[in-house]
Protein backbone atom coordinates (compact mmCIF):
# COMPACT_ATOMS: atom_id res chain seq x y z
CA UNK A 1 -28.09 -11.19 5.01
CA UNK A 2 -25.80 -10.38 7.87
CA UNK A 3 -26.83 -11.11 11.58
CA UNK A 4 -27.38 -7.98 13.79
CA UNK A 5 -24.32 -8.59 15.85
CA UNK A 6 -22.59 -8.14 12.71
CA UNK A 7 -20.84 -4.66 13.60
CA UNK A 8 -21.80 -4.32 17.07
CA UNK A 9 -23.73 -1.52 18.75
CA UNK A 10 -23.24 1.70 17.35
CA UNK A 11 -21.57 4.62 19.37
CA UNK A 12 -23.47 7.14 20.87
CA UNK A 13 -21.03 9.92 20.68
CA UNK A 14 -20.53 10.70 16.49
CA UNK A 15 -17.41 11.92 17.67
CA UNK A 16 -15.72 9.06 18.78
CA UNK A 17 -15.14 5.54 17.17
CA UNK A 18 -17.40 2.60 18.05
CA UNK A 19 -15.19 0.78 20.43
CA UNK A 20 -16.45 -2.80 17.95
CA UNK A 21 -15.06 -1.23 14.97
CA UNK A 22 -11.72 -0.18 17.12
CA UNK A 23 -11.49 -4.20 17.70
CA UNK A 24 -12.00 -4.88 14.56
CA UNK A 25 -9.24 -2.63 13.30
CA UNK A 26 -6.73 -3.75 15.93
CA UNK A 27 -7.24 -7.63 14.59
CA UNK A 28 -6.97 -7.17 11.14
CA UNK A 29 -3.73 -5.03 12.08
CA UNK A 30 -2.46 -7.52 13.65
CA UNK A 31 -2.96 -10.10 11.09
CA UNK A 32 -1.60 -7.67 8.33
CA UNK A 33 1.64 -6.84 9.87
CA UNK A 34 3.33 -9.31 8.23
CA UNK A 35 2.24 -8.15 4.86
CA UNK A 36 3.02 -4.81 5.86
CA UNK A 37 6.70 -5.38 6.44
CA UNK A 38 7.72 -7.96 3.95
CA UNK A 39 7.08 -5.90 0.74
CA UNK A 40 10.09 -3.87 2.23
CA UNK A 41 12.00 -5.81 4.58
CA UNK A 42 14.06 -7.80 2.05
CA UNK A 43 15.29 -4.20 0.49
CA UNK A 44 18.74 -4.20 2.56
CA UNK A 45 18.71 -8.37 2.41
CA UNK A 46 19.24 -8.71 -1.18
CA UNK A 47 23.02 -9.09 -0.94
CA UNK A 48 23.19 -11.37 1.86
CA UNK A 49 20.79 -13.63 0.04
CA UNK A 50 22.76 -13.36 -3.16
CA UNK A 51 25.42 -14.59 -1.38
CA UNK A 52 24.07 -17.52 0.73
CA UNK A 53 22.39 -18.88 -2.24
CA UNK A 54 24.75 -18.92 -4.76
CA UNK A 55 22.61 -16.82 -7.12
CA UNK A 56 22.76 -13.53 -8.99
CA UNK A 57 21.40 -10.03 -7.99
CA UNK A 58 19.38 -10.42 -11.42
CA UNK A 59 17.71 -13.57 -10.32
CA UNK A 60 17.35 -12.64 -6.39
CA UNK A 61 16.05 -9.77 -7.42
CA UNK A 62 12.97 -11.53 -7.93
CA UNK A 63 12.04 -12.04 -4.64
CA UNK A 64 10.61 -8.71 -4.57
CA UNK A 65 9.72 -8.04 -7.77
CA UNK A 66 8.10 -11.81 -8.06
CA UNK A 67 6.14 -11.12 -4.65
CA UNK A 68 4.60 -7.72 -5.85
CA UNK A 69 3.76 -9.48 -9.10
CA UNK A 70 1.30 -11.89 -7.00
CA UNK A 71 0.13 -9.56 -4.85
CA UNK A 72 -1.06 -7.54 -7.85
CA UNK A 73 -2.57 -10.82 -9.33
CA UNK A 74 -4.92 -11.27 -6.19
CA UNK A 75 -5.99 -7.69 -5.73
CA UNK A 76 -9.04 -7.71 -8.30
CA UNK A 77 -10.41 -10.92 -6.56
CA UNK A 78 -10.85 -9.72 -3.16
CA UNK A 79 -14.47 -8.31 -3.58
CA UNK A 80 -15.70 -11.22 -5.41
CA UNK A 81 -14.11 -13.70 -2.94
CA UNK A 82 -15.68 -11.70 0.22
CA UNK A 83 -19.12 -11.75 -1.44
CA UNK A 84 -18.65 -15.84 -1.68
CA UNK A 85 -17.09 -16.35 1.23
CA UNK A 86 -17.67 -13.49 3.59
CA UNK A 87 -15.14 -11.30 4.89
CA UNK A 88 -14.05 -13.08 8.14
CA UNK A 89 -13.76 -16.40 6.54
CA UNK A 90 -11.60 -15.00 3.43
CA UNK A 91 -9.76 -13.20 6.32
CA UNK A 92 -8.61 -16.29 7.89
CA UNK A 93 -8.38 -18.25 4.54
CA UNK A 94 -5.77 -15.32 3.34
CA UNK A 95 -4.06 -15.05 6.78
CA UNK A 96 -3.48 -18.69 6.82
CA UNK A 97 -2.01 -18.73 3.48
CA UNK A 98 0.43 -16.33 4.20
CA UNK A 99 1.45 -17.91 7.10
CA UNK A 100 2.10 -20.76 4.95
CA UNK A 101 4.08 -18.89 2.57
CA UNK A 102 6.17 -17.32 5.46
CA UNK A 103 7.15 -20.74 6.74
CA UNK A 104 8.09 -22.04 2.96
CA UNK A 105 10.01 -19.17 2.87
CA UNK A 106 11.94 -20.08 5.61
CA UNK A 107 12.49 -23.40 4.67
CA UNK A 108 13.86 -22.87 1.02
CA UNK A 109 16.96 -24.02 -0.32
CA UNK A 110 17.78 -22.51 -3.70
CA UNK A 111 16.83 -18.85 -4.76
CA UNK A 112 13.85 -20.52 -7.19
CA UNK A 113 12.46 -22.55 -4.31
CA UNK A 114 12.33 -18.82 -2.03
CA UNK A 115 11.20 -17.14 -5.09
CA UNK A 116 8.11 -19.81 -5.33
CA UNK A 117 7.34 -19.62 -1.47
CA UNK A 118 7.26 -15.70 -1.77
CA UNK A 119 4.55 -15.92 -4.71
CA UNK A 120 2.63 -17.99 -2.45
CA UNK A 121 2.96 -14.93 -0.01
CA UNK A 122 2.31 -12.38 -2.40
CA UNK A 123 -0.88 -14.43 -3.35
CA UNK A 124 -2.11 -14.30 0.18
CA UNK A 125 -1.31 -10.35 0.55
CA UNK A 126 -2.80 -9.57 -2.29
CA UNK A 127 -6.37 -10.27 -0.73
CA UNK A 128 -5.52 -9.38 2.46
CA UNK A 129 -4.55 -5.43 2.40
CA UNK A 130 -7.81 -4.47 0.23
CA UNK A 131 -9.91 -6.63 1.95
CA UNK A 132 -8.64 -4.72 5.55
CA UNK A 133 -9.91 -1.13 3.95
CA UNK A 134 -13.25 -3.05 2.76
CA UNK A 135 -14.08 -4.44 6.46
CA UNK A 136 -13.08 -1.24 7.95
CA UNK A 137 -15.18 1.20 6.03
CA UNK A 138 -17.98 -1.06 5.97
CA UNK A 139 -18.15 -1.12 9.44
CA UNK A 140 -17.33 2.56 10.11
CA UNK A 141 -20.77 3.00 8.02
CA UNK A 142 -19.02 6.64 6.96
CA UNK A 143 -18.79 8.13 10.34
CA UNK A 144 -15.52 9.11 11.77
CA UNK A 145 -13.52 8.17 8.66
CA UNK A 146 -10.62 10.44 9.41
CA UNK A 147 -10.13 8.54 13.21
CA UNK A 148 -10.66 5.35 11.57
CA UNK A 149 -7.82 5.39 8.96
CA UNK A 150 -5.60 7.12 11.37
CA UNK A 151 -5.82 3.53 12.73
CA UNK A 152 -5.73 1.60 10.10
CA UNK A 153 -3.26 3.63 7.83
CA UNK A 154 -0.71 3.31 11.20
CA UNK A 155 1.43 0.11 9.57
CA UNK A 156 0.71 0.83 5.60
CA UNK A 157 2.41 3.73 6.08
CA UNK A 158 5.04 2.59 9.29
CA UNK A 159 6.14 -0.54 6.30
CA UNK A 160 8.01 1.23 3.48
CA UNK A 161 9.91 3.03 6.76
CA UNK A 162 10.79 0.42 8.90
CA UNK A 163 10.76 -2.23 6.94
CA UNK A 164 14.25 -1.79 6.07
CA UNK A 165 15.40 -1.04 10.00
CA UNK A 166 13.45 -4.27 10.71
CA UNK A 167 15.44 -6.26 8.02
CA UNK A 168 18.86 -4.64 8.72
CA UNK A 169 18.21 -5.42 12.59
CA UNK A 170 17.48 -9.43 11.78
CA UNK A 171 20.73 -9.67 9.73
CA UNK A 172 22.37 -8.31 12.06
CA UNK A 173 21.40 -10.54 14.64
CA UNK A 174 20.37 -13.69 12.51
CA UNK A 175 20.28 -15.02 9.38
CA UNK A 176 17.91 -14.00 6.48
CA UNK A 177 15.44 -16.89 7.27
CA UNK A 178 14.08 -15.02 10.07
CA UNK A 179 13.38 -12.16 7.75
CA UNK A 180 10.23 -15.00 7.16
CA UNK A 181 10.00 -16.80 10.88
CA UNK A 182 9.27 -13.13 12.19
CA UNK A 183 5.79 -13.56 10.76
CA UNK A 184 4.43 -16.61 12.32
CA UNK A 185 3.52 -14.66 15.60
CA UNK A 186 1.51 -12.11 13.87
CA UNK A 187 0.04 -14.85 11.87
CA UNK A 188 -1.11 -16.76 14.72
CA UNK A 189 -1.89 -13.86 16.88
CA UNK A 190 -4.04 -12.65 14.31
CA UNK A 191 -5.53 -15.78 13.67
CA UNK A 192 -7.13 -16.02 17.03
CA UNK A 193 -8.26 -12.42 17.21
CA UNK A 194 -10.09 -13.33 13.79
CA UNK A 195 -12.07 -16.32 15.60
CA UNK A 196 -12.93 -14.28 18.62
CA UNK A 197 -13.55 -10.73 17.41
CA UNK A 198 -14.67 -10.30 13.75
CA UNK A 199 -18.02 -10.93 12.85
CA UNK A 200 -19.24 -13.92 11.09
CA UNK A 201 -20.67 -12.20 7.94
CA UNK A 202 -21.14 -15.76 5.88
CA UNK A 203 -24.06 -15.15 3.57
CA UNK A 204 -26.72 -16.61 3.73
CA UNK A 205 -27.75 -19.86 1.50
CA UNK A 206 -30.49 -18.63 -0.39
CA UNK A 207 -28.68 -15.16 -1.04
CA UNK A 208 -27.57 -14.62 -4.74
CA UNK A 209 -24.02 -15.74 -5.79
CA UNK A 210 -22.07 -13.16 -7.46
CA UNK A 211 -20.55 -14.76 -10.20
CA UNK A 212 -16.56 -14.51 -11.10
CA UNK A 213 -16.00 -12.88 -13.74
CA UNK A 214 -13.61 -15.12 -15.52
CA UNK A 215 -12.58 -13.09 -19.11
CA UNK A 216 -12.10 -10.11 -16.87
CA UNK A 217 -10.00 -11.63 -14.61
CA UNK A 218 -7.87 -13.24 -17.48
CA UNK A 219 -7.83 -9.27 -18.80
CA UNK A 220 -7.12 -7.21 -15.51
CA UNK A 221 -4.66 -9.82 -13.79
CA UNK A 222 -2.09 -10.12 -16.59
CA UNK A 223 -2.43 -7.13 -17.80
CA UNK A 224 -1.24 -5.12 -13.90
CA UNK A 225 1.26 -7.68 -13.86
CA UNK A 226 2.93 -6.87 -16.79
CA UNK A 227 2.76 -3.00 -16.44
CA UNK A 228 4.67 -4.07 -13.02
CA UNK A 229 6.97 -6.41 -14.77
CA UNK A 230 7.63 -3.51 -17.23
CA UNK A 231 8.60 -1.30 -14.22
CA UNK A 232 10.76 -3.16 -12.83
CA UNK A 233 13.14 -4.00 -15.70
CA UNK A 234 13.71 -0.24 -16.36
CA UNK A 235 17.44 -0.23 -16.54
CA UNK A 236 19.62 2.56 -15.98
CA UNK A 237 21.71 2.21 -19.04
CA UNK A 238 18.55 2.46 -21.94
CA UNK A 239 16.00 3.56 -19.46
CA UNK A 240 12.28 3.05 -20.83
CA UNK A 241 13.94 2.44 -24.41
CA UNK A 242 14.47 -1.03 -24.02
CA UNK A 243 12.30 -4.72 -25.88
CA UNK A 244 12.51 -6.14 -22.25
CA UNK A 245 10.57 -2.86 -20.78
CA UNK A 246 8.34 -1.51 -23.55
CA UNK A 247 6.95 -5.01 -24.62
CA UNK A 248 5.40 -5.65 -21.19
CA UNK A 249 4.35 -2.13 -20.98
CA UNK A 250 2.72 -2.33 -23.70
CA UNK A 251 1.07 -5.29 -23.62
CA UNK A 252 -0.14 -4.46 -19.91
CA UNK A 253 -1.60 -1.18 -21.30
CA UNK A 254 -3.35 -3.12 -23.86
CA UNK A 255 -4.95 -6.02 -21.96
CA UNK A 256 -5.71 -3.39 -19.12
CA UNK A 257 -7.54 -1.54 -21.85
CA UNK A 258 -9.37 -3.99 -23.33
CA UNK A 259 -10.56 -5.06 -19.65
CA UNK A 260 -11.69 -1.19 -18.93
CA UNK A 261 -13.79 -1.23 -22.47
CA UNK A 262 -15.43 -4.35 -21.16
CA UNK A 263 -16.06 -3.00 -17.66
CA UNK A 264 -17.66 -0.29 -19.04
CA UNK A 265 -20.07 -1.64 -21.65
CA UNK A 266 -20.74 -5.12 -19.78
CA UNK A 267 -24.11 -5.58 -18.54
CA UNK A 268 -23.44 -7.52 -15.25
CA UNK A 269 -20.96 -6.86 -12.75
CA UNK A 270 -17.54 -6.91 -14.15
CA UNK A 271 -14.04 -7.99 -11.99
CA UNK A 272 -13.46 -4.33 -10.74
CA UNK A 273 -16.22 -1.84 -11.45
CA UNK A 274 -14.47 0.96 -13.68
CA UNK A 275 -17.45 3.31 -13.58
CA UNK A 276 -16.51 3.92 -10.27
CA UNK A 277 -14.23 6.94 -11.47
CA UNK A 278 -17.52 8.65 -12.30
CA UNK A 279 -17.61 9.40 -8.21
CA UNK A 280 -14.92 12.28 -7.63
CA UNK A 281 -14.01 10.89 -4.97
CA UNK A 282 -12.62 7.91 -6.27
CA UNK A 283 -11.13 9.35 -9.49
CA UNK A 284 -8.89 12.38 -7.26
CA UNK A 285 -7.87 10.41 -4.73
CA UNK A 286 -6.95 7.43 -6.67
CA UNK A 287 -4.93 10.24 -8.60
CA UNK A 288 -3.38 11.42 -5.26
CA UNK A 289 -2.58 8.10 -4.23
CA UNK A 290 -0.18 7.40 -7.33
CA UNK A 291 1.64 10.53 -7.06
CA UNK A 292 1.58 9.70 -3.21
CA UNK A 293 2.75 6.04 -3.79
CA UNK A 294 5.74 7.67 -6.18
CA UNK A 295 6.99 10.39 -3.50
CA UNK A 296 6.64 7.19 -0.73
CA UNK A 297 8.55 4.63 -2.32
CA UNK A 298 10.53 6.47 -5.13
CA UNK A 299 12.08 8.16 -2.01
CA UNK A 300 12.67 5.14 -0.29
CA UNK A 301 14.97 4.21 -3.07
CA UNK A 302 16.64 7.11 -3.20
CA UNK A 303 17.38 7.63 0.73
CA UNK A 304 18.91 4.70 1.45
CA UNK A 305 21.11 4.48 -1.47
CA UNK A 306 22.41 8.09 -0.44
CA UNK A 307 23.45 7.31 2.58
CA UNK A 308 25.18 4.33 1.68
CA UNK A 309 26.81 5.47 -1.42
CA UNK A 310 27.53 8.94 -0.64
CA UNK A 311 28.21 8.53 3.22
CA UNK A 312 28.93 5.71 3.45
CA UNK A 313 26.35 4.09 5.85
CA UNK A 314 26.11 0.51 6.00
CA UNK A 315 22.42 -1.30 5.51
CA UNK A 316 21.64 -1.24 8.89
CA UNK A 317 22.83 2.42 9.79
CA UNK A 318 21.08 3.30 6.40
CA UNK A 319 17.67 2.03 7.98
CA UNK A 320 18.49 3.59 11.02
CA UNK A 321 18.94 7.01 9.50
CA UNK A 322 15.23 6.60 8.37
CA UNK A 323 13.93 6.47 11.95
CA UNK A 324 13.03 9.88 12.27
CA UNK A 325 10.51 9.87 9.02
CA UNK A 326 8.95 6.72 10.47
CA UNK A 327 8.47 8.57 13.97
CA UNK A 328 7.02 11.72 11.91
CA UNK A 329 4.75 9.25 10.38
CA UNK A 330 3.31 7.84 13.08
CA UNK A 331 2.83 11.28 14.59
CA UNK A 332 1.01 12.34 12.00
CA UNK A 333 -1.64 9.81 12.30
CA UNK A 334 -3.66 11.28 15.44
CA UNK A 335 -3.62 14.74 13.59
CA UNK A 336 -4.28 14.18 10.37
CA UNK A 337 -7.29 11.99 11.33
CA UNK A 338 -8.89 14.18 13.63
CA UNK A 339 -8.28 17.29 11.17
CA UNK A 340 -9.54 15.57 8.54
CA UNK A 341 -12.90 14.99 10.43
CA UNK A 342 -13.29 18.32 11.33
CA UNK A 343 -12.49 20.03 7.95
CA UNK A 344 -12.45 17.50 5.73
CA UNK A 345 -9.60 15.83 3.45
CA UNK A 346 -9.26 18.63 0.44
CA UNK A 347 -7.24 21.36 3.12
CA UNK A 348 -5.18 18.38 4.79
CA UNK A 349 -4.22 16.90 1.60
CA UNK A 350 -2.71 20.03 0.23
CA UNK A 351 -1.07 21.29 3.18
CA UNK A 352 0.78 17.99 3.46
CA UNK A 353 1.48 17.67 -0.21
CA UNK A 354 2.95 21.30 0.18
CA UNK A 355 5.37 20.09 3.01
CA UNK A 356 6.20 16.83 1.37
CA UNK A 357 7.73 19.06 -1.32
CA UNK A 358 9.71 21.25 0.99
CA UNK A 359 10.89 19.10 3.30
CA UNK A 360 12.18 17.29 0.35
CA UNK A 361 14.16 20.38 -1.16
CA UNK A 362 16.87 19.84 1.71
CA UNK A 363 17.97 16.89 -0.27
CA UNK A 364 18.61 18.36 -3.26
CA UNK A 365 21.17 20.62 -1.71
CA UNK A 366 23.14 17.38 -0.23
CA UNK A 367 26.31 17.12 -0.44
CA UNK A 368 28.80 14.33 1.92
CA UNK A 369 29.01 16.81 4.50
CA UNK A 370 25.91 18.05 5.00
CA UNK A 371 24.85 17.54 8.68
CA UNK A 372 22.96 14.57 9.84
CA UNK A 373 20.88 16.35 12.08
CA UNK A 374 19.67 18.62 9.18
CA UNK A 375 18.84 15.59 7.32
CA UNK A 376 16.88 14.20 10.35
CA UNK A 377 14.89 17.01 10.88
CA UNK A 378 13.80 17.14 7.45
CA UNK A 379 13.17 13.76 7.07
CA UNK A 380 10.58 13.83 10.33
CA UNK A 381 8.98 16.38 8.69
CA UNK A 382 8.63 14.80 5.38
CA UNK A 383 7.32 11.53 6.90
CA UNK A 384 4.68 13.78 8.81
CA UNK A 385 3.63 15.23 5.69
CA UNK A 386 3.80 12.05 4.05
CA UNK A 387 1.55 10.26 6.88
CA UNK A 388 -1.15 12.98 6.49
CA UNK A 389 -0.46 13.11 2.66
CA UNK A 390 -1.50 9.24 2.74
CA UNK A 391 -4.61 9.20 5.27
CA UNK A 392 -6.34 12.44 3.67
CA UNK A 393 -7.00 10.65 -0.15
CA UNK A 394 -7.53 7.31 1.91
CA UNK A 395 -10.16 8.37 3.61
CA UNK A 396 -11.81 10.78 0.99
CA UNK A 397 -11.89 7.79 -1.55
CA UNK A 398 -15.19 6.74 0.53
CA UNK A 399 -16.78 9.77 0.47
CA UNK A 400 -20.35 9.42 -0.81
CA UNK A 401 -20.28 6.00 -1.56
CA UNK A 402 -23.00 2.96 -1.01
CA UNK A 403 -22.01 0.35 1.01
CA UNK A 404 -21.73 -2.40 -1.58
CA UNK A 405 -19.40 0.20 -4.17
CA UNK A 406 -16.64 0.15 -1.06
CA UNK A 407 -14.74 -3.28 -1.89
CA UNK A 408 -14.59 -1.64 -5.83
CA UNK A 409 -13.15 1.93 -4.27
CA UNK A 410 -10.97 -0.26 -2.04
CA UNK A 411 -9.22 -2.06 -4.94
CA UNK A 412 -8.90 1.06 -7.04
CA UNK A 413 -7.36 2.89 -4.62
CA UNK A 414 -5.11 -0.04 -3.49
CA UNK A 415 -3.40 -0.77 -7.24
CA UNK A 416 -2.98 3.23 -7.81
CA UNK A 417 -0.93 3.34 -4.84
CA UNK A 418 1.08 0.63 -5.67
CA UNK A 419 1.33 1.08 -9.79
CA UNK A 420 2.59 4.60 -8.32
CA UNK A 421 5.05 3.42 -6.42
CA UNK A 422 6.27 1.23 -8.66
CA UNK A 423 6.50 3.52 -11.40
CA UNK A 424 8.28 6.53 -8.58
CA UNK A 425 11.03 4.16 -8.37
CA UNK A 426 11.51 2.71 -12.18
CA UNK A 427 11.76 6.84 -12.84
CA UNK A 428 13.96 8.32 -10.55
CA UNK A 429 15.94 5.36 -10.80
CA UNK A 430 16.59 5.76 -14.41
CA UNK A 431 17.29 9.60 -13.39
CA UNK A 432 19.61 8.72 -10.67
CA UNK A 433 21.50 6.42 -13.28
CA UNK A 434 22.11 8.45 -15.52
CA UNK A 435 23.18 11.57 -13.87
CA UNK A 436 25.72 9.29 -12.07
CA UNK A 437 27.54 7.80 -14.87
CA UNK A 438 30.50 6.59 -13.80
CA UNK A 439 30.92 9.30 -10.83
CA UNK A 440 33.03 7.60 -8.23
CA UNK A 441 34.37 10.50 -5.82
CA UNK A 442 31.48 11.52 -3.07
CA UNK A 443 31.67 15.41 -4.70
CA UNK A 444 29.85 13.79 -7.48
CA UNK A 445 27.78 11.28 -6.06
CA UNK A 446 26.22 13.96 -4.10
CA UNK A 447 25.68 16.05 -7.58
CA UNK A 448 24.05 12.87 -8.85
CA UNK A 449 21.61 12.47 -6.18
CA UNK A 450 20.50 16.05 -6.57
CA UNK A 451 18.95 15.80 -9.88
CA UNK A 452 16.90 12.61 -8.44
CA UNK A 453 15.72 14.44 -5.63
CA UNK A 454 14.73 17.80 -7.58
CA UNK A 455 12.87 15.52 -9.68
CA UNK A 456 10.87 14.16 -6.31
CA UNK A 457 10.06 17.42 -5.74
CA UNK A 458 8.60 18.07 -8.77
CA UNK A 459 6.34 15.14 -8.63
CA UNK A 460 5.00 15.96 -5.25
CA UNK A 461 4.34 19.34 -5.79
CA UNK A 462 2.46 18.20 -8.78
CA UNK A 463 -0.37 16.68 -6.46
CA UNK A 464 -1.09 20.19 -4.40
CA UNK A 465 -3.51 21.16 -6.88
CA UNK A 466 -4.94 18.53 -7.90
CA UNK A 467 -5.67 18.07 -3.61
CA UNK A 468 -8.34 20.98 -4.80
CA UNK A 469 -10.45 17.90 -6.66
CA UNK A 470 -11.06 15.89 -3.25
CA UNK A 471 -14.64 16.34 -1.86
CA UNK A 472 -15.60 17.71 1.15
CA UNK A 473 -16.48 14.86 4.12
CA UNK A 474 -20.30 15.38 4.63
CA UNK A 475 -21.62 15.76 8.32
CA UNK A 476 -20.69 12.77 10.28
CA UNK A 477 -24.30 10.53 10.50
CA UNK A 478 -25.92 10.29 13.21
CA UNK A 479 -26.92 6.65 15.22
CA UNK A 480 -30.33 7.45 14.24
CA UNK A 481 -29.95 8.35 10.66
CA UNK A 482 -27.23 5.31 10.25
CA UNK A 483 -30.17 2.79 12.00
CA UNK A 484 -32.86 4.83 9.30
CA UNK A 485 -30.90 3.88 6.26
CA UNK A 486 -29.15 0.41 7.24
CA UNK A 487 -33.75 -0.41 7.86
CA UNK A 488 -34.24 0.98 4.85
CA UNK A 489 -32.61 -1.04 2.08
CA UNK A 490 -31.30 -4.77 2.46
CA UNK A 491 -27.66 -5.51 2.98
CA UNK A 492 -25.33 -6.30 -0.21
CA UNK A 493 -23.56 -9.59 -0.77
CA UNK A 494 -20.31 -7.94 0.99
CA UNK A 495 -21.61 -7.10 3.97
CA UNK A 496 -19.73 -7.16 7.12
């Protein structure tokens, strides 16, 4: 059972965030920084390391896809590992692994030594990002949810964006093993805030172990990995109709499925607890979170290459061009939080779904001399809709939930949002592809590009109704009725 100095003393005002759980948050931000920005940062390094190792695109490649692959692996084991270890304690474990990972990474000397080092990375991410929702919410006790991911949602959804300006700035400056060295002060940084100001949530030694679940695991793991794996080898050419796509497809789909049959008929508590999806909460914004994760990173795909192939930006001006979404981003954090608390997720997730689709219907219209400051507008005002479109099914995922069902909403949420984007870019690269052919001239570049886009419309405006499905928030709790129920019923195994 977890001490009483475990979350610190509540807030008196229900309106404003406990200044412990604003601590909290700004540690484990810290610490996950360095997660945040390397699923994206290598995306304008890939030639440069191509180059400097002697390798391949089709083997460097892998140090992306071979990090999300790990960090997919790791996912399903952060609730069990918190309940064993606690949640500070896997915090550090995770955070020290990574920084171990980063350094490797710096150190390699051949592209299978960096692909190794970046597994090791992916292994340590994997815990980390669901395990900083878990903490969060658990120590938010549902009040204030909007405010809280505001804060916590700032880098998650700041990566995909500046990840690339981050890694185009470093090359230009360095060489690609500070793309890795960057980390170590966040690492460090983050270590100490761990020590000093997260709670020490060990449990205790009499407390019942929750045990692995070890055939699940051997089901769930595998099984995401390949539908990732799948993904990634989509190839323009054959698209989805290929042996080296559709076997790991299917095989994920199969494994996954024999894991969710499990789930649901297995007595004791299984890996990731499917039946979660019977909350509404979990099931729409789980829903919202892949489409969101396809508009988020399938556009990152597509952005980048437009202004490099079409107007011929380098890497580095590419990532600049981007700025303005990022900024729109971050803006959008403060309102979309404190909107969200005051009516709830359901009208903030469809208004920014509905913008996400406009201010993505520019882009279909591009051509190489369309102006840049068009382009920049739109794009701050699709990464403002995009921010709220992100914090809104975020935060509503919790809604309703006991405290010891959060790690389980926390991993669901985490793998829909990244199957999502995973899937956004497979598919509107395949489009892209194919409507370019073998267009060389920017004329039809541009006409390429459109179809892609149109197609990113689409999807987005395919989540506005279903924003209609997310629950209303219920009345922010009180101190006294949060003191009434934590009295009331003992403390779970994951307690913070």
């Amino acid at each position: 059972m977890s001490t009483s100095r475990d979350n610190g003393p509540a807030s008196t005002d229900p309106g404003r965030v406990d200044p412990a759980v604003l601590r909290m948050a700004i540690t484990l931000i810290v610490g996950a920084l360095g997660v945040v920005f390397d699923t994206t940062i290598l995306s304008v390094a890939l030639n440069d390391l191509a180059t400097e190792l002697g390798a391949p695109l089709s083997t460097i490649q892998w140090v992306s896809t071979g990090y999300l692959l790990a960090v997919f692996i790791t996912i399903p084991l952060a609730g069990w590992a918190q309940s064993r270890l606690g949640g500070r304690r896997l915090w550090g474990v995770a955070l020290g692994g990574f920084l171990a990972g980063s350094i490797l990474s710096a150190l390699a000397w051949n592209a299978g030594s960096l692909i190794a080092f970046r597994i090791v990375q992916g292994l340590a991410g994997g815990i980390m990002m669901p395990l900083l929702y878990t903490l969060l919410m658990q120590a938010a006790k549902g009040r204030n949810i909007g405010k809280v991911m505001a804060v916590i949602t700032v880098p998650t959804a700041l990566g995909p964006i500046l990840g690339p300006v981050l890694g185009g700035l470093v090359l230009h400056l360095a060489d690609w093993r500070w793309l890795f060295l960057i980390n170590i002060p966040c690492c460090l940084i983050g270590m100490w805030l761990t020590r000093r100001n997260l709670p020490d949530d060990r449990p205790a030694p009499d407390q019942p172990r929750v045990r692995l679940d070890a055939v699940g695991l051997l089901l769930l793991c595998p099984g995401s990995a390949a539908l990732l794996y799948g993904l990634s080898r989509v190839d323009g050419s054959t698209g989805f109709a290929s042996a080296q796509v559709i076997v790991p497809l299917v095989a994920g789909l199969a494994l996954v499925s024999g894991f969710t049959f499990r789930a649901l008929t297995r007595a004791s508590a299984p890996l990731v607890d499917v039946r979660m999806f019977r909350h509404r909460s979990v099931a729409s914004s789980s829903t919202l979170l892949f489409l969101g994760g396809i508009s988020l990173f399938g556009s990152m795909m597509l952005l980048p290459l437009y202004f490099q192939q079409v107007r011929g930006a380098t890497p580095l001006d590419a990532g600049l061009l981007l700025i303005p979404q990022g900024v729109g981003a971050l803006v959008a954090r403060g309102l979309a939080g404190r909107y969200m608390d005051r009516v709830g997720p359901r009208p903030v997730a469809l208004v920014a779904f509905v913008f996400v689709a406009a201010s993505t219907v520019p882009f279909a219209f591009v051509t190489a001399d369309t102006s840049e400051i068009l382009l920049m507008a739109a794009l701050f005002i699709r990464g403002t809709a995009l921010g709220a479109a992100m914090i809104a099914p975020m935060g509503a995922a919790f809604v309703g939930l006991e405290h010891e069902e959060i790690p389980d909403a926390s991993m669901i949420t985490r793998v829909a949002q990244q199957i999502g984007g995973a899937a956004g870019v497979a598919l509107l690269l395949v489009i892209l592809q194919q409507n370019l052919g073998d267009a060389r001239t920017p004329l039809a570049l541009a006409n390429g590009f459109d179809h892609a886009f149109w197609w990113s419309v689409a999807l987005a405006a395919a989540a506005v109704p279903l924003c209609l499905l997310l629950p209303r928030l219920p009345a922010p709790a009180t101190p006294a009725d949060s003191t009434a129920r934590e009295s009331s019923k003992s403390m779970g195994p994951t307690a913070p």
